[in-house]
Protein backbone atom coordinates (compact mmCIF):
# COMPACT_ATOMS: atom_id res chain seq x y z
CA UNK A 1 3.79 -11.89 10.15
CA UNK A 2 -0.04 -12.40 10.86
CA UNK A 3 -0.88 -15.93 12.39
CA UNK A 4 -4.79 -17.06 13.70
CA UNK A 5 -5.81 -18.78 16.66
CA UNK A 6 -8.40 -21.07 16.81
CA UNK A 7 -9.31 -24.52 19.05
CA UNK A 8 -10.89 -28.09 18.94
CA UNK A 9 -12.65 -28.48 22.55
CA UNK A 10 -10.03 -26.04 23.82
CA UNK A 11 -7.33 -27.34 23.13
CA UNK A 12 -6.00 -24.24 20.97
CA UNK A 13 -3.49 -23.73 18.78
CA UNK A 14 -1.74 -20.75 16.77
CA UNK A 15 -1.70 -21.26 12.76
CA UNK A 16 0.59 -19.73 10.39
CA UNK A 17 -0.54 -20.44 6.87
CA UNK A 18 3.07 -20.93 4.99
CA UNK A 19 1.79 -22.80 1.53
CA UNK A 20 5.30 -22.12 0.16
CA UNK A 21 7.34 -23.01 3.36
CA UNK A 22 9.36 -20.28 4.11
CA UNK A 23 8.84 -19.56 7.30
CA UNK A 24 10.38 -22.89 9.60
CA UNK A 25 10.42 -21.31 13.23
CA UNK A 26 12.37 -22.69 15.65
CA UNK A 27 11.95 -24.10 18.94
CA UNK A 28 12.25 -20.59 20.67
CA UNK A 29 10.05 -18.77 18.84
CA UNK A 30 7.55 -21.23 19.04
CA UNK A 31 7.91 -20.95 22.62
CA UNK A 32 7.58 -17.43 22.99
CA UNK A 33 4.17 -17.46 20.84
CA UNK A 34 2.50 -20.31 22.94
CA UNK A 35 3.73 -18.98 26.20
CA UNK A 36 0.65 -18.04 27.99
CA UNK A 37 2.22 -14.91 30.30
CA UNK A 38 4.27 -13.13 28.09
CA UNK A 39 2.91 -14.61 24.38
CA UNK A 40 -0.43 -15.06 22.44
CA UNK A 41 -1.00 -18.39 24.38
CA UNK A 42 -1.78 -22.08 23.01
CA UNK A 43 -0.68 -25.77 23.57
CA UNK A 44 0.54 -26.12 20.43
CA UNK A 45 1.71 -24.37 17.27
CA UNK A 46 0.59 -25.45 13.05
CA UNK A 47 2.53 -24.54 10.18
CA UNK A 48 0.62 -24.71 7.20
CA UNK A 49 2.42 -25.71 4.49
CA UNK A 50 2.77 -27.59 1.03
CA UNK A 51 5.19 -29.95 -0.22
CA UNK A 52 4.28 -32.13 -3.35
CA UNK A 53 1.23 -30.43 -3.89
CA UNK A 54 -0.40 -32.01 -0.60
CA UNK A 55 -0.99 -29.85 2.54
CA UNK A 56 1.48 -30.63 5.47
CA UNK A 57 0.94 -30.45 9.26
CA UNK A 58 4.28 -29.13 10.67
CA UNK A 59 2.89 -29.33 14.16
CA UNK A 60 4.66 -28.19 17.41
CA UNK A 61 3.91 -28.46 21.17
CA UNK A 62 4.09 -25.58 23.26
CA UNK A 63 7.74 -25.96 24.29
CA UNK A 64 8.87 -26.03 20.52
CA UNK A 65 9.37 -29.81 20.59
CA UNK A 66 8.32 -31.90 17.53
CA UNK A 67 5.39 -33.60 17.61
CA UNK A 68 3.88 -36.78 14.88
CA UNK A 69 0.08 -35.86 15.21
CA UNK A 70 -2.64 -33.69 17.02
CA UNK A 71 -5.88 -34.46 16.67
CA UNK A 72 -7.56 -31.69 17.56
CA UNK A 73 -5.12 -29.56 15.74
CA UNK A 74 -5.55 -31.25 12.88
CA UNK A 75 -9.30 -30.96 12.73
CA UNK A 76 -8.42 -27.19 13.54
CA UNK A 77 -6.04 -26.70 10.30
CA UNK A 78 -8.55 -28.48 8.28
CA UNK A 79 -11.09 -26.04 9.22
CA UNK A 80 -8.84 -22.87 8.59
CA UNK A 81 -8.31 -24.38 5.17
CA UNK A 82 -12.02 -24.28 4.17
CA UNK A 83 -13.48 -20.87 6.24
CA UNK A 84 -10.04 -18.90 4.07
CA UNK A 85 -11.03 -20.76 0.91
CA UNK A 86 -8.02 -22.77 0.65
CA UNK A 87 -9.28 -25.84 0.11
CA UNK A 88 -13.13 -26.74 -0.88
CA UNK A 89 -15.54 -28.66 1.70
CA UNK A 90 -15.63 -32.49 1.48
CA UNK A 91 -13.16 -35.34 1.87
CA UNK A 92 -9.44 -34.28 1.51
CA UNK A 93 -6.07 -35.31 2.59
CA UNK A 94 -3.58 -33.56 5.46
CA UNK A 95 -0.16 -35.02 5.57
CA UNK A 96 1.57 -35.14 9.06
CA UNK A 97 4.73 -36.67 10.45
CA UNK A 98 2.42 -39.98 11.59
CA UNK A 99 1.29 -40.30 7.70
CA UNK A 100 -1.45 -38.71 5.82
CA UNK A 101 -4.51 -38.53 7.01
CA UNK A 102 -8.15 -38.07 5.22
CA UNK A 103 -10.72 -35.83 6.43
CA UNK A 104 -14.39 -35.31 6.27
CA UNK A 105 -14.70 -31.42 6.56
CA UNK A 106 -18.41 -29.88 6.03
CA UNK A 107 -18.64 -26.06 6.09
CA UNK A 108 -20.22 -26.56 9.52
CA UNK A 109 -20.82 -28.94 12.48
CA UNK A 110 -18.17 -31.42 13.37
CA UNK A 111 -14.92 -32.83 11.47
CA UNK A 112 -14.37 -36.44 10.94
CA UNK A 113 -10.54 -37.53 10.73
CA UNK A 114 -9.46 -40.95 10.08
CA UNK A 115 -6.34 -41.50 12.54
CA UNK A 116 -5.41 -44.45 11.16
CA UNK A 117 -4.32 -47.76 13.50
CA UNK A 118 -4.35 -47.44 17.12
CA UNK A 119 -2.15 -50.28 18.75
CA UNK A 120 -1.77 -52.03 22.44
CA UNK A 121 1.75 -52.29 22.79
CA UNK A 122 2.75 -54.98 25.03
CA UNK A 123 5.06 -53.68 27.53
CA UNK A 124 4.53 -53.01 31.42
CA UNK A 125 3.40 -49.55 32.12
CA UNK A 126 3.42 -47.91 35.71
CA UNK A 127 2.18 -43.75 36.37
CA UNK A 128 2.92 -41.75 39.08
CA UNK A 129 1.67 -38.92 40.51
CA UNK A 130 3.21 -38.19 44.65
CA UNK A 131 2.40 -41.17 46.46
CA UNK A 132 -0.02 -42.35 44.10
CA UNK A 133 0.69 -45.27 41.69
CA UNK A 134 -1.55 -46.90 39.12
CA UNK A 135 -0.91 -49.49 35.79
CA UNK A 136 -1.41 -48.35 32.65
CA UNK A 137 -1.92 -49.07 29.11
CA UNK A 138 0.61 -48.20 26.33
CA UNK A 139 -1.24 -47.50 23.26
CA UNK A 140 0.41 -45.86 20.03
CA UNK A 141 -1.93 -43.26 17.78
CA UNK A 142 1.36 -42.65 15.84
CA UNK A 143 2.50 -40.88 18.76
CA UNK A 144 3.17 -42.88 22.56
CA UNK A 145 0.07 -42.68 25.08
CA UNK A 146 -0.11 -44.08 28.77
CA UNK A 147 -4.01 -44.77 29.86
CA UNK A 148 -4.72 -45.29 32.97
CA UNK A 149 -8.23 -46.44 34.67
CA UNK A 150 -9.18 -44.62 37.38
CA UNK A 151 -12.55 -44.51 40.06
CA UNK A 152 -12.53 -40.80 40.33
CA UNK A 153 -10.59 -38.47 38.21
CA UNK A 154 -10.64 -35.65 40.96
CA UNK A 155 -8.68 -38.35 42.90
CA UNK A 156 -5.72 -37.75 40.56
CA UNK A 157 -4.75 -34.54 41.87
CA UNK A 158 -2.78 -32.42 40.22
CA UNK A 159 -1.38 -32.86 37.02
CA UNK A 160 0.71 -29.68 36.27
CA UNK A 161 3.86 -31.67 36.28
CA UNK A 162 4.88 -34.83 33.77
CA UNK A 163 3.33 -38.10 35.97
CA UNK A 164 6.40 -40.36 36.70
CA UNK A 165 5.96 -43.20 34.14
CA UNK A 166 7.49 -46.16 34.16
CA UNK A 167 7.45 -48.16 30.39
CA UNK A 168 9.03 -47.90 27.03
CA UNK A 169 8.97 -43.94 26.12
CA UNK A 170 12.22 -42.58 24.72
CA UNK A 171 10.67 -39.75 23.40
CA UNK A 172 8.08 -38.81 26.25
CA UNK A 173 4.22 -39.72 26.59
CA UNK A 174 1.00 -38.24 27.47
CA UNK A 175 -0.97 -39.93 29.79
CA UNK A 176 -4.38 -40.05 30.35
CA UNK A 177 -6.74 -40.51 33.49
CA UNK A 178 -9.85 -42.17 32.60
CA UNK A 179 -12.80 -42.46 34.25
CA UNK A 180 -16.50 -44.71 33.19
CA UNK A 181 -19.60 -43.13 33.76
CA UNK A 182 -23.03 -44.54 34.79
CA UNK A 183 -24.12 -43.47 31.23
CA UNK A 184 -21.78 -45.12 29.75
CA UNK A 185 -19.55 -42.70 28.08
CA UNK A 186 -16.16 -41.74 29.36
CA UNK A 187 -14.05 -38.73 31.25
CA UNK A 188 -10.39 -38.05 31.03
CA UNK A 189 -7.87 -35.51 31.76
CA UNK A 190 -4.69 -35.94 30.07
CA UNK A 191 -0.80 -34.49 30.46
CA UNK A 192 0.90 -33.46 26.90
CA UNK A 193 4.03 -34.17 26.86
CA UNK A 194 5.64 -30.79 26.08
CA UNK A 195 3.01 -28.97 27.18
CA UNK A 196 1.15 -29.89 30.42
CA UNK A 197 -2.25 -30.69 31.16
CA UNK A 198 -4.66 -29.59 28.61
CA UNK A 199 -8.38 -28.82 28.20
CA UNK A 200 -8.52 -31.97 24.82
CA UNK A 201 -6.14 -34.54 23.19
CA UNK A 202 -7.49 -35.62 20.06
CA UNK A 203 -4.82 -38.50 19.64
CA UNK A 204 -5.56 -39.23 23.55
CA UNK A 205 -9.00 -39.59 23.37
CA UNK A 206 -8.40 -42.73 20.48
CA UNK A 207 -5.84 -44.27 22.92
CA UNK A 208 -8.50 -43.82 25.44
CA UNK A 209 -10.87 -45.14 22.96
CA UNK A 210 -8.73 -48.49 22.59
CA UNK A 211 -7.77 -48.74 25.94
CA UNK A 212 -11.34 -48.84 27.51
CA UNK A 213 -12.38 -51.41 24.47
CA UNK A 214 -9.62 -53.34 25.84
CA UNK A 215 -10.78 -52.58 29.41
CA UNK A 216 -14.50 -54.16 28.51
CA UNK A 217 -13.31 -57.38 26.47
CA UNK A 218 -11.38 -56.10 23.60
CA UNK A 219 -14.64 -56.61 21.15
CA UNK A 220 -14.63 -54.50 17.91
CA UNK A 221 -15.38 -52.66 16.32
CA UNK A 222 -16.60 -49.86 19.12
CA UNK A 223 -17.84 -46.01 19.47
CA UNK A 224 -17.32 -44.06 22.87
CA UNK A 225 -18.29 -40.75 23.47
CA UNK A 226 -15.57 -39.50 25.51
CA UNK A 227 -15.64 -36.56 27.59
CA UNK A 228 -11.86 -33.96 28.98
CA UNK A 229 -12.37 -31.02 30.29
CA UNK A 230 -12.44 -28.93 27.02
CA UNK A 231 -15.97 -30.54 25.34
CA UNK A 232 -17.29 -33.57 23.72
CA UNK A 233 -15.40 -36.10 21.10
CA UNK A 234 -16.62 -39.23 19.18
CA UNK A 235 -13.96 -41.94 18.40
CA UNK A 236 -15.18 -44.81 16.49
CA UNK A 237 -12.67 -48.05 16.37
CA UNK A 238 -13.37 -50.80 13.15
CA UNK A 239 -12.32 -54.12 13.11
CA UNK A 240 -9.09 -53.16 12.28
CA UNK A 241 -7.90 -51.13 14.93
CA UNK A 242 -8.74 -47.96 13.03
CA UNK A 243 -9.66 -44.99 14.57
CA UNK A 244 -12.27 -42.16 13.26
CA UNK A 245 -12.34 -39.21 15.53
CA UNK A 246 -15.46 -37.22 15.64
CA UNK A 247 -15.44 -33.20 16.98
CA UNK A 248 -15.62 -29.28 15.89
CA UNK A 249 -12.99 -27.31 15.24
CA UNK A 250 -13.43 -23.22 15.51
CA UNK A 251 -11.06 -20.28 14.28
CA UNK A 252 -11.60 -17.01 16.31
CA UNK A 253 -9.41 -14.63 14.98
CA UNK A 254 -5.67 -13.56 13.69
CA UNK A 255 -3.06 -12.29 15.80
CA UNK A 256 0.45 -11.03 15.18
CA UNK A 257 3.45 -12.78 15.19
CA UNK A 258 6.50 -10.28 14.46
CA UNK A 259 6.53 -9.34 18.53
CA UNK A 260 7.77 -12.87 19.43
CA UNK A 261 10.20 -13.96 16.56
């Protein structure tokens, strides 16, 4: 079974196109593909397929688990679609399990993605990492997100292991470390749940678009250029809490899948 493997600012994923949804792994064969020693090696893992005659994300961390919505991933799926010829250039739908979403796909240069409402919600949050304890933000993207505000992101340590959080998550969260800079845009790192910490979180980088708007006054709508380790991502907030997220998306090449199911 051939697969591809592409990434939005690093944060990579393997793709199996499956427009006629056959091909369900589960959450141990997913595993065994993203596993970086012994697999191909990714954070997460994108079914392709089509139900009702719209394309579906069936999206997967690297552990197997279930996820609502990537947003790097699906910028990446969108642009496997067009280079294979599966779906024209322009505006176009991609449903997931956090609702459809509409796209903005040229041939080249970056992906727009509309990730619909981004939400506060009101609940006490408290991350920690060792001896280290700081508040946070819960913000939903479809999917749960703890921000927290920090001087110095190399102050954060490490963040191999899930941060201790303390707030409303029955289903996990990723968190994200945030850091302004003097030029006004922002750095994060952030921990996936189900995966660890990773080079981009699309969905992260609108909580962290909401939660520094929030930070400054809570005036919209807003733009921040925000800044993880993996590259550079635009999120744009209206007046309605609606996020637009702004970045490339890159497929290098296929790889084979048989090995690991």
């Amino acid at each position: 079974m051939l697969g591809s493997y592409g990434h939005g600012t690093h944060n990579d994923f393997v793709i199996l196109y499956d427009p006629t949804d056959e091909h369900e792994l589960n959450a141990q064969q997913i595993s065994r593909i993203c596993n970086r020693e012994s697999g191909i090696g990714s954070d997460g893992f994108i079914r392709i397929v089509k139900r009702d005659n719209k394309w579906f994300m069936d999206y997967r961390n690297q552990d197997g688990s279930i996820a609502e919505m990537c947003g790097n991933g699906i910028r990446v799926m969108a642009r496997y679609l067009i280079e294979r010829g599966y779906q024209p250039e322009g505006i176009f739908p991609i449903n997931t399990r956090a609702g459809i979403k509409y796209l903005a796909v040229p041939a080249h240069d970056d992906i727009s993605v509309n990730m619909g409402h981004v939400e506060e919600i009101y609940d006490d949050v408290t991350v920690t990492i060792d001896d280290q304890s700081w508040p946070g933000i819960h913000i939903s993207v479809g999917n749960p997100h703890a921000v927290v505000f920090v001087e110095d992101l190399a102050s954060v340590g490490d963040v191999k292991n899930a941060p201790e959080v303390d707030g409303d998550y029955p289903d996990g969260v990723n968190v994200e470390f945030v850091q302004f800079l003097d030029n006004g845009e922002l750095a994060m790192r952030v921990y996936e749940r189900g995966v660890g910490e990773t080079q981009s979180c699309g969905t992260g980088t609108c909580a962290v678009a909401l939660a520094a708007t929030i930070k400054k006054g809570g005036k919209l709508p807003s733009r921040w250029v925000i800044n993880p380790p993996g590259g550079r991502l635009v999120v744009e907030t209206d007046g309605h809490n609606n996020a637009t997220l702004i970045g490339p998306a890159v497929i290098l090449n296929d790889v084979e899948l048989d090995a690991y199911l």
